[in-house]
PDB file of N, CA and C in Angstrom:
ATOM      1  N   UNK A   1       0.842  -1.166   0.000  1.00  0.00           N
ATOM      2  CA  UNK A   1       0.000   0.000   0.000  1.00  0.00           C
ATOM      3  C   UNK A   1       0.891   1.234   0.000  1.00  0.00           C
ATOM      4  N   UNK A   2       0.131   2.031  -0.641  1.00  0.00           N
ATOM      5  CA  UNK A   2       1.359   3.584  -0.591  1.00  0.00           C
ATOM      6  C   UNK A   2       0.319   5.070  -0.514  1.00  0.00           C
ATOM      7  N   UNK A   3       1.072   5.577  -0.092  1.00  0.00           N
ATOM      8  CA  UNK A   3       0.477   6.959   0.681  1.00  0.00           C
ATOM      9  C   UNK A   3       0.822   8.060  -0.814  1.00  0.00           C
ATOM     10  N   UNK A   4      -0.179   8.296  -1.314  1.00  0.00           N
ATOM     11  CA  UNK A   4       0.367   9.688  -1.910  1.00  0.00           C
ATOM     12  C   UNK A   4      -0.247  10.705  -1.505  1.00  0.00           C
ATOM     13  N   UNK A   5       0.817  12.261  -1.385  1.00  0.00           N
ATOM     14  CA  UNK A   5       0.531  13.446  -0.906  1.00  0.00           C
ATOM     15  C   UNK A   5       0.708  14.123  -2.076  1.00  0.00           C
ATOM     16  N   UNK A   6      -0.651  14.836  -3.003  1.00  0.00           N
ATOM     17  CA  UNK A   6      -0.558  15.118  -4.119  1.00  0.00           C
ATOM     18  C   UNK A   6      -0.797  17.229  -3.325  1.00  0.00           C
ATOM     19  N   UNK A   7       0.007  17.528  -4.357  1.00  0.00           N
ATOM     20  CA  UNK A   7       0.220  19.384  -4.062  1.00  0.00           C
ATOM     21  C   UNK A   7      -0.547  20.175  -5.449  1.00  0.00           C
ATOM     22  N   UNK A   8      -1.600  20.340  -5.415  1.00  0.00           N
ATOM     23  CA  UNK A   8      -1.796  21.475  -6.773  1.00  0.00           C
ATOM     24  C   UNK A   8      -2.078  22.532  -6.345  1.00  0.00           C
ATOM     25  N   UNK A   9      -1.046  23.418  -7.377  1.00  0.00           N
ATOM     26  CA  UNK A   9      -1.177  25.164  -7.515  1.00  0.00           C
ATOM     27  C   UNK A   9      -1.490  25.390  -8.843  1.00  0.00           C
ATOM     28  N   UNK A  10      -2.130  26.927  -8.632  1.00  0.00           N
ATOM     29  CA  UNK A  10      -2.433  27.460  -9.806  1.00  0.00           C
ATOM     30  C   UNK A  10      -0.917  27.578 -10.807  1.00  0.00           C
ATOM     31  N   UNK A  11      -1.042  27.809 -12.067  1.00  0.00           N
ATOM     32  CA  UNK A  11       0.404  28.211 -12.923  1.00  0.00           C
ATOM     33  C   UNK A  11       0.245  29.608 -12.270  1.00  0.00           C
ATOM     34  N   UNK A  12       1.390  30.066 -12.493  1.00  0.00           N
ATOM     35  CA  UNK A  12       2.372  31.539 -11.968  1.00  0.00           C
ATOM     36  C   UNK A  12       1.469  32.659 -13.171  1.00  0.00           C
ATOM     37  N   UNK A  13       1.053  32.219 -14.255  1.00  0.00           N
ATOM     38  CA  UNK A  13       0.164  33.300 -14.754  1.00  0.00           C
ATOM     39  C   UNK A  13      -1.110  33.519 -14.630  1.00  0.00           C
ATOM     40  N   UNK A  14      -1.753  32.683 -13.562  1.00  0.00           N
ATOM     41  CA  UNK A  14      -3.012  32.412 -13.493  1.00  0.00           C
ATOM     42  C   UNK A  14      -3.373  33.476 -12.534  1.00  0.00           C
ATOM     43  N   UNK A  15      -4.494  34.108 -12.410  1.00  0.00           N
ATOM     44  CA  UNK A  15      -4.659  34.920 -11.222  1.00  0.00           C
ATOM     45  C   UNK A  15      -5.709  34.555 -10.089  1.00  0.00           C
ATOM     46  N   UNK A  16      -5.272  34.547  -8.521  1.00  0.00           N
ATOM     47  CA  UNK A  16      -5.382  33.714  -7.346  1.00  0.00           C
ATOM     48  C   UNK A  16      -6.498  34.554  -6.767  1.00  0.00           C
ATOM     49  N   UNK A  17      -7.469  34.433  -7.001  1.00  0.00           N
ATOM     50  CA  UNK A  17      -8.304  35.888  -5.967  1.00  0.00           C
ATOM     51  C   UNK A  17      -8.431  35.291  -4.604  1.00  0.00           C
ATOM     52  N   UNK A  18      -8.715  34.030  -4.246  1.00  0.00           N
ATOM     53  CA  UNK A  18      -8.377  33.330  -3.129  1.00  0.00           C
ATOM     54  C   UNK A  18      -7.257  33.818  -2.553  1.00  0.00           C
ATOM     55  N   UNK A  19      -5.732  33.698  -3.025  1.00  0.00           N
ATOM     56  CA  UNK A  19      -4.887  34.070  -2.722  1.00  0.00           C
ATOM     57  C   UNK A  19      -4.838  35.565  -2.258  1.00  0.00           C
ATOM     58  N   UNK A  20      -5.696  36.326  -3.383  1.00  0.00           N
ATOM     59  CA  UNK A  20      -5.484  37.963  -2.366  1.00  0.00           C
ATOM     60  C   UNK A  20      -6.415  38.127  -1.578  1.00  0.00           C
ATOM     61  N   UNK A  21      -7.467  37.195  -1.261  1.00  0.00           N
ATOM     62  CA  UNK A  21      -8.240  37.670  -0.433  1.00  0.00           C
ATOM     63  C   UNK A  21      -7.534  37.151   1.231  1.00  0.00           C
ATOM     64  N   UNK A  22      -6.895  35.962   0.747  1.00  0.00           N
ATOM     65  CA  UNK A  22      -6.067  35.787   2.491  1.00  0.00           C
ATOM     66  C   UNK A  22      -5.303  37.025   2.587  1.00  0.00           C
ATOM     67  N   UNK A  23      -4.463  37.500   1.423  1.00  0.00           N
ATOM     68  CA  UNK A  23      -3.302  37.910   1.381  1.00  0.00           C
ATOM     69  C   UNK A  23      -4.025  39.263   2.295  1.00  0.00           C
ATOM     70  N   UNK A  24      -4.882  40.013   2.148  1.00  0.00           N
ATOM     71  CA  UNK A  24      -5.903  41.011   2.352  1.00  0.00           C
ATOM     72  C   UNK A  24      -6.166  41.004   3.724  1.00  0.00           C
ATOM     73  N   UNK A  25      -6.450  39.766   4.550  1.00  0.00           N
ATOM     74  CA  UNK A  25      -6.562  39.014   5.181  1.00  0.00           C
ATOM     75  C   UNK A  25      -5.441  39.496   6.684  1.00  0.00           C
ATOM     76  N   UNK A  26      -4.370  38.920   5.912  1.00  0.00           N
ATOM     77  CA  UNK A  26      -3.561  38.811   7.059  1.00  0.00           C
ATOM     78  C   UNK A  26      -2.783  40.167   7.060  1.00  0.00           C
ATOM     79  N   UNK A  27      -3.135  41.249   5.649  1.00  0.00           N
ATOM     80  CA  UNK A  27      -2.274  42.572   6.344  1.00  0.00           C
ATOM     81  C   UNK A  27      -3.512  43.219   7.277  1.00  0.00           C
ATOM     82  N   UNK A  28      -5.071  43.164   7.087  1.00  0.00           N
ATOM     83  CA  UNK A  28      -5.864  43.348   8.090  1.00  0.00           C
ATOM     84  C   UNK A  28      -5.273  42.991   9.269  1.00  0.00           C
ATOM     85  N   UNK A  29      -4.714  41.867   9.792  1.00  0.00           N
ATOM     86  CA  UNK A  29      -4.483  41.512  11.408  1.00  0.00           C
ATOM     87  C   UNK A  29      -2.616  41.638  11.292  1.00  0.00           C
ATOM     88  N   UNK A  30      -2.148  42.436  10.402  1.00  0.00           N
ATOM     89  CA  UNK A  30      -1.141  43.517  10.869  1.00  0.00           C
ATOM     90  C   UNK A  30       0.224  42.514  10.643  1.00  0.00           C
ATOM     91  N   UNK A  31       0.050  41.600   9.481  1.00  0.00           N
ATOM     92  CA  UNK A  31       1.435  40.792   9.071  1.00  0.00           C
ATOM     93  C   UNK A  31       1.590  41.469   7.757  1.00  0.00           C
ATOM     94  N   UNK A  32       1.782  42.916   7.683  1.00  0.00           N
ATOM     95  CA  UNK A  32       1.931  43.696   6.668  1.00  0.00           C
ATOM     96  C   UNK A  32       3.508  43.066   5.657  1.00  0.00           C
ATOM     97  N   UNK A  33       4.419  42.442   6.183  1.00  0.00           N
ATOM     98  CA  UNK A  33       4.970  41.689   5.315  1.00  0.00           C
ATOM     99  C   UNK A  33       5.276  40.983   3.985  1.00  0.00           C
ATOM    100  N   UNK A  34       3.671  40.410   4.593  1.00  0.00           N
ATOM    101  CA  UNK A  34       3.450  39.370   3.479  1.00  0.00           C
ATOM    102  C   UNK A  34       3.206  39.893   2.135  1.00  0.00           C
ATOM    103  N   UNK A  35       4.194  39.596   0.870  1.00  0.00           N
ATOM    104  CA  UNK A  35       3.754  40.393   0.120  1.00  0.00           C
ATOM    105  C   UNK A  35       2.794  39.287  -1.378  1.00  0.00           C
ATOM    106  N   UNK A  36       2.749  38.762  -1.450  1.00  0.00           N
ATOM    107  CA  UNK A  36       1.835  37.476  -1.999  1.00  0.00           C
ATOM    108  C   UNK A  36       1.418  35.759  -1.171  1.00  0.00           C
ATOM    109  N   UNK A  37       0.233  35.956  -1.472  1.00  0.00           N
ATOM    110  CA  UNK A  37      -0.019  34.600  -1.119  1.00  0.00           C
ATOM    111  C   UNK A  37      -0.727  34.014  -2.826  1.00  0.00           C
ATOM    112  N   UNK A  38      -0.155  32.327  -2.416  1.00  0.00           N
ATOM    113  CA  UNK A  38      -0.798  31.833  -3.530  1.00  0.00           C
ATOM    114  C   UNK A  38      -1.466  30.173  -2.956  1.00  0.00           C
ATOM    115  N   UNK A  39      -2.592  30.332  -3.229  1.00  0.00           N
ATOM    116  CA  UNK A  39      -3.805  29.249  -2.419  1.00  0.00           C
ATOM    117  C   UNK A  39      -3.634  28.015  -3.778  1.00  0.00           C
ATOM    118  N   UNK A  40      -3.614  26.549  -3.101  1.00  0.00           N
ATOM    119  CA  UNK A  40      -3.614  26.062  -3.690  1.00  0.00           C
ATOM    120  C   UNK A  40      -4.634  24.425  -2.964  1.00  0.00           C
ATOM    121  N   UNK A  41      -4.272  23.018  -3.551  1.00  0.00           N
ATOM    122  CA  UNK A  41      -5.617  22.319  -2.764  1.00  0.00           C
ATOM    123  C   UNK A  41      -3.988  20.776  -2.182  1.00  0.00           C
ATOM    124  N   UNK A  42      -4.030  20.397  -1.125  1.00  0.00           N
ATOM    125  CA  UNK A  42      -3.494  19.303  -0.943  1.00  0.00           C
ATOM    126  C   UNK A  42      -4.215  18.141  -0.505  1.00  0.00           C
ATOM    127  N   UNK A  43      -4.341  16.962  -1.240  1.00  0.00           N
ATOM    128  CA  UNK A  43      -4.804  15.932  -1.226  1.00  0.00           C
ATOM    129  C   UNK A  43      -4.251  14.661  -0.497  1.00  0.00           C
ATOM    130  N   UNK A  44      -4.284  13.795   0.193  1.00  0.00           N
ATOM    131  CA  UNK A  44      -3.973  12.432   0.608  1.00  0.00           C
ATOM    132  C   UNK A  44      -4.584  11.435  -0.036  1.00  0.00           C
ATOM    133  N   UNK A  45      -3.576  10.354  -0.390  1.00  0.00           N
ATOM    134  CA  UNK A  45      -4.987   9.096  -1.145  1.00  0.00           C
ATOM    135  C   UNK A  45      -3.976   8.270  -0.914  1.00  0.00           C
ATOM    136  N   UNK A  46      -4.495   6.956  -0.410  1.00  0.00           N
ATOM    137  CA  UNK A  46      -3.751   6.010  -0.173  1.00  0.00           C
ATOM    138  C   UNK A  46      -4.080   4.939  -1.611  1.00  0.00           C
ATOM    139  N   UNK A  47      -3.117   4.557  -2.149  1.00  0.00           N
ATOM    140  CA  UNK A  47      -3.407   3.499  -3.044  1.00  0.00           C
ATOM    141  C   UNK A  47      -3.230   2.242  -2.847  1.00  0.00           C
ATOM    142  N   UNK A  48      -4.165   0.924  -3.186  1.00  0.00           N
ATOM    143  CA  UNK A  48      -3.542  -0.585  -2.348  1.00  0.00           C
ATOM    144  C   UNK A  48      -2.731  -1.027  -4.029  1.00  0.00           C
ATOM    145  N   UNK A  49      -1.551  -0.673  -3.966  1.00  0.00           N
ATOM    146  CA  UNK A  49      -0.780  -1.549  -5.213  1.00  0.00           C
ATOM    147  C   UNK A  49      -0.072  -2.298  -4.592  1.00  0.00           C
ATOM    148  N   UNK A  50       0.926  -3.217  -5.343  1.00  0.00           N
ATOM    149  CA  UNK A  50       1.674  -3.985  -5.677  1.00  0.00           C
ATOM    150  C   UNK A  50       3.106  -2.986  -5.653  1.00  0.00           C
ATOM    151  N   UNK A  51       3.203  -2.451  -6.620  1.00  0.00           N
ATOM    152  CA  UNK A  51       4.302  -1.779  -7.575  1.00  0.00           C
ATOM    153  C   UNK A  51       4.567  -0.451  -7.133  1.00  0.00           C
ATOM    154  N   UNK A  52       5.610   0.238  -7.080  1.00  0.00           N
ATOM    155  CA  UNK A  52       5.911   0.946  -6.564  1.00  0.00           C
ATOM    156  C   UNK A  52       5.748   2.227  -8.059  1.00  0.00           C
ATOM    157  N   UNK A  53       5.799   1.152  -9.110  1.00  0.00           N
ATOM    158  CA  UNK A  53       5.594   2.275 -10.207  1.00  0.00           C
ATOM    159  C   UNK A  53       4.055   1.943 -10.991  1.00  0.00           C
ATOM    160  N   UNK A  54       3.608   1.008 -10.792  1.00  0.00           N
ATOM    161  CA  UNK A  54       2.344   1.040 -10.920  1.00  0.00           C
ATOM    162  C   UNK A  54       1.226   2.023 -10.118  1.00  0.00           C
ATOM    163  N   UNK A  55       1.736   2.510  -9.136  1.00  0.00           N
ATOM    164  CA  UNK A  55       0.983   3.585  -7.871  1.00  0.00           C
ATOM    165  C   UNK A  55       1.565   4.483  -8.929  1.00  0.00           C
ATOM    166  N   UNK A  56       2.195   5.131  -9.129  1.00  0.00           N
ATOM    167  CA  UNK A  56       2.944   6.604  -9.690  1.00  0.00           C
ATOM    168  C   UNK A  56       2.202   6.505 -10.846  1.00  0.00           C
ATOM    169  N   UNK A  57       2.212   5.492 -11.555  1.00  0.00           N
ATOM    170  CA  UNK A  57       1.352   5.740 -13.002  1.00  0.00           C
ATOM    171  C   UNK A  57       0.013   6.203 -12.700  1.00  0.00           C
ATOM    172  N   UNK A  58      -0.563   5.512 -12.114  1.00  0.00           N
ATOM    173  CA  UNK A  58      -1.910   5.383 -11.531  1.00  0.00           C
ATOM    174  C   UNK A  58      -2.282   6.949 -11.304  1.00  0.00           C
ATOM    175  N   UNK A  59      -1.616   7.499 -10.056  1.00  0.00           N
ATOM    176  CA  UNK A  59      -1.411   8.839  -9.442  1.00  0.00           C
ATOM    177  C   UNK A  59      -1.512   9.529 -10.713  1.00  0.00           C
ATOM    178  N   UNK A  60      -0.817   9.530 -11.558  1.00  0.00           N
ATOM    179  CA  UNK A  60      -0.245  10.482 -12.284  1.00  0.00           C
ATOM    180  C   UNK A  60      -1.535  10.900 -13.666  1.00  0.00           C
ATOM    181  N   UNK A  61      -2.297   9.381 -13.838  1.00  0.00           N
ATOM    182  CA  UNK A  61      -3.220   9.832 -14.719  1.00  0.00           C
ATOM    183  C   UNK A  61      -4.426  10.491 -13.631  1.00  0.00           C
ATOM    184  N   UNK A  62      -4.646   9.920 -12.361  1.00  0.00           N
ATOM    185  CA  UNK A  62      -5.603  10.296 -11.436  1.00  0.00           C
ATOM    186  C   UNK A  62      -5.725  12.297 -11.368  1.00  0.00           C
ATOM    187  N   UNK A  63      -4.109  12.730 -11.408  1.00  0.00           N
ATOM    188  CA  UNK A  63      -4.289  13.918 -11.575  1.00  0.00           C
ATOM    189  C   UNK A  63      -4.434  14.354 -13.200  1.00  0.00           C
ATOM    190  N   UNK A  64      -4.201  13.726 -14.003  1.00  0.00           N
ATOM    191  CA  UNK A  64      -4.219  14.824 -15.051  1.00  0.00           C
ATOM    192  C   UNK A  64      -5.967  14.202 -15.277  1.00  0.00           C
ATOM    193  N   UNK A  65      -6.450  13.262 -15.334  1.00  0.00           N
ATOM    194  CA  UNK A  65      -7.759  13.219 -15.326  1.00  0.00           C
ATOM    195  C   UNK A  65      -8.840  13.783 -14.716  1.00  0.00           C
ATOM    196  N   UNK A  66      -8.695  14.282 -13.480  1.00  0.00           N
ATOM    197  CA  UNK A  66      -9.905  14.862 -12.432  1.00  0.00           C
ATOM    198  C   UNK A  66      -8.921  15.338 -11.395  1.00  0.00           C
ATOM    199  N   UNK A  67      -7.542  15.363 -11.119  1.00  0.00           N
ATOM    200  CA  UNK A  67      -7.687  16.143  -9.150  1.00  0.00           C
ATOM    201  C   UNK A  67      -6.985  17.557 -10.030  1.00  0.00           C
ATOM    202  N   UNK A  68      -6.051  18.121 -10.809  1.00  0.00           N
ATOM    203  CA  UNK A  68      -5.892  19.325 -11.424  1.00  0.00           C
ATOM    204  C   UNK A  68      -6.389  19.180 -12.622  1.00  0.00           C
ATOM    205  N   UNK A  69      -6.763  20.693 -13.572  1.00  0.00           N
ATOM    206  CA  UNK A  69      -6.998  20.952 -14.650  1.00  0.00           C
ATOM    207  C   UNK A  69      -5.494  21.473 -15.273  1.00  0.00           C
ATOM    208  N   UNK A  70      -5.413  21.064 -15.803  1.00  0.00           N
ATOM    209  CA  UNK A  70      -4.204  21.253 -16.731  1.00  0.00           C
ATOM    210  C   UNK A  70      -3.505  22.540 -17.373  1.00  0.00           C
ATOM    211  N   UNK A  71      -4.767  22.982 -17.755  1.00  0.00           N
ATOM    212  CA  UNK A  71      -4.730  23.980 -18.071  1.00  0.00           C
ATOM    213  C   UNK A  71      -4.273  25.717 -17.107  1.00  0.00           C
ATOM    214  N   UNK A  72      -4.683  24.816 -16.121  1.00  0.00           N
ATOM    215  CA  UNK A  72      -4.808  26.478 -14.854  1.00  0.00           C
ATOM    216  C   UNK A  72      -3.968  26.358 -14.075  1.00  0.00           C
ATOM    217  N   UNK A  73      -3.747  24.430 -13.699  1.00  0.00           N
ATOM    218  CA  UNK A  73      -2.724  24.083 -12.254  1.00  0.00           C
ATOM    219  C   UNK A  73      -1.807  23.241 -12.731  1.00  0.00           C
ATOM    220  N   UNK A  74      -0.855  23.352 -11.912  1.00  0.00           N
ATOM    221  CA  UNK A  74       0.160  22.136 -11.713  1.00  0.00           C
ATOM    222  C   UNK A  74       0.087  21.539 -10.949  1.00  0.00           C
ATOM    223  N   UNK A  75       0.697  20.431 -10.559  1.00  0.00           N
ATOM    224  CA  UNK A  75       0.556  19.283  -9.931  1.00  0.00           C
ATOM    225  C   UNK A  75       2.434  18.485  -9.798  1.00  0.00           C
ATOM    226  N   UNK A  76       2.209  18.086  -8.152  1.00  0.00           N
ATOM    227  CA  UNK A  76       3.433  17.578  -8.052  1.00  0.00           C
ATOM    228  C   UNK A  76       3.073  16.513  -6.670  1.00  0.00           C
ATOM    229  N   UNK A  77       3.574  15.259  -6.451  1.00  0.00           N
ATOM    230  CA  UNK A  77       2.897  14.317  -5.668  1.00  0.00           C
ATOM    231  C   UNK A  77       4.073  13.439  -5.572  1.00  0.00           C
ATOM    232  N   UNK A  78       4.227  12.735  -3.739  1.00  0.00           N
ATOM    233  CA  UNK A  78       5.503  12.787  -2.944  1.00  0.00           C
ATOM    234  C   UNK A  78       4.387  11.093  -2.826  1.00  0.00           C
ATOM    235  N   UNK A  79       4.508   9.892  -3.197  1.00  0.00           N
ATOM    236  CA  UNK A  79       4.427   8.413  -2.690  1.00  0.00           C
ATOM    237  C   UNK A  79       5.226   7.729  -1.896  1.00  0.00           C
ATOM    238  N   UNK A  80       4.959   7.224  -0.785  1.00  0.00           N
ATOM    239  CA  UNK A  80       5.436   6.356   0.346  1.00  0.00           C
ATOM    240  C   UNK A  80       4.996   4.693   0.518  1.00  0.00           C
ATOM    241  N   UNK A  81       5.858   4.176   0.814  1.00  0.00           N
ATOM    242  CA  UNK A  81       4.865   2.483   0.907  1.00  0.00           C
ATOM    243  C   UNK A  81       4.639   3.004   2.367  1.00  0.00           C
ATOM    244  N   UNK A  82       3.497   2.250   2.980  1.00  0.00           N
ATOM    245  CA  UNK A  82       3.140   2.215   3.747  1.00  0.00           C
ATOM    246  C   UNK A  82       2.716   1.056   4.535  1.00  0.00           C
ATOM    247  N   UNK A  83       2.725   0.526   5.724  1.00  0.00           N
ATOM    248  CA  UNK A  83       2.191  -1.041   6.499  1.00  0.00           C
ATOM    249  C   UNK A  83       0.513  -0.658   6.925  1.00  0.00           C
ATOM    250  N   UNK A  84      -0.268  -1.577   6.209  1.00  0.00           N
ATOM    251  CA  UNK A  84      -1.423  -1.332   6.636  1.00  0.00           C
ATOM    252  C   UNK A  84      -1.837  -1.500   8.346  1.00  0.00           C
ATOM    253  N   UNK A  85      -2.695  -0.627   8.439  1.00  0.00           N
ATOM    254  CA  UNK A  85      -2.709  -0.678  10.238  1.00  0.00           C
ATOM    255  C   UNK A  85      -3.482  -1.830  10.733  1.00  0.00           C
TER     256      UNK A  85
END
C-alpha cells in the first residue's frame, strides 16, 4: 500500500483571488509583510498496489484526469509504501 501526498497550484500566470483575499486578510491583522499569497488544494490518497511504479502511473493519470486541470494548475505528488494498520 502507498500513501500519496498530491500538491496542486495554480500556474504563476493564473490569477489567485483566493490568494489575495487571504493575502488582504492577514495585512488586516497587521502581518503587513506578506507580500503574496498563492492558495492552492493538498490531497492524501492512499493506493492498495503492488508496484511501486504502478501507484505513480496510476497517481499520475488520477491527476491529469480529475484532481488538477491542466490547463490552470500544476501538480506535483511525494508516494510512500506504507504497512497497513
Amino acid at each position: 500500500m502507498y500513501l500519496s501526498k498530491v500538491y496542486i497550484t495554480l500556474k504563476p500566470t493564473v490569477n489567485d483571488p483566493q490568494g489575495l483575499t487571504i493575502k488582504g486578510a492577514l495585512h488586516t491583522l497587521g502581518f503587513s509583510n506578506v507580500e503574496e499569497v498563492r492558495a492552492g488544494k493538498y490531497i492524501e490518497i492512499r493506493i492498495a498496489a503492488n508496484d511501486l511504479e504502478k501507484a505513480r502511473a496510476e497517481l499520475q493519470d488520477m491527476c491529469k484526469k480529475l484532481l488538477a486541470n491542466p490547463v490552470i494548475e500544476n501538480f506535483r505528488f511525494d508516494l510512500e509504501e506504507i504497512r497497513p494498520a
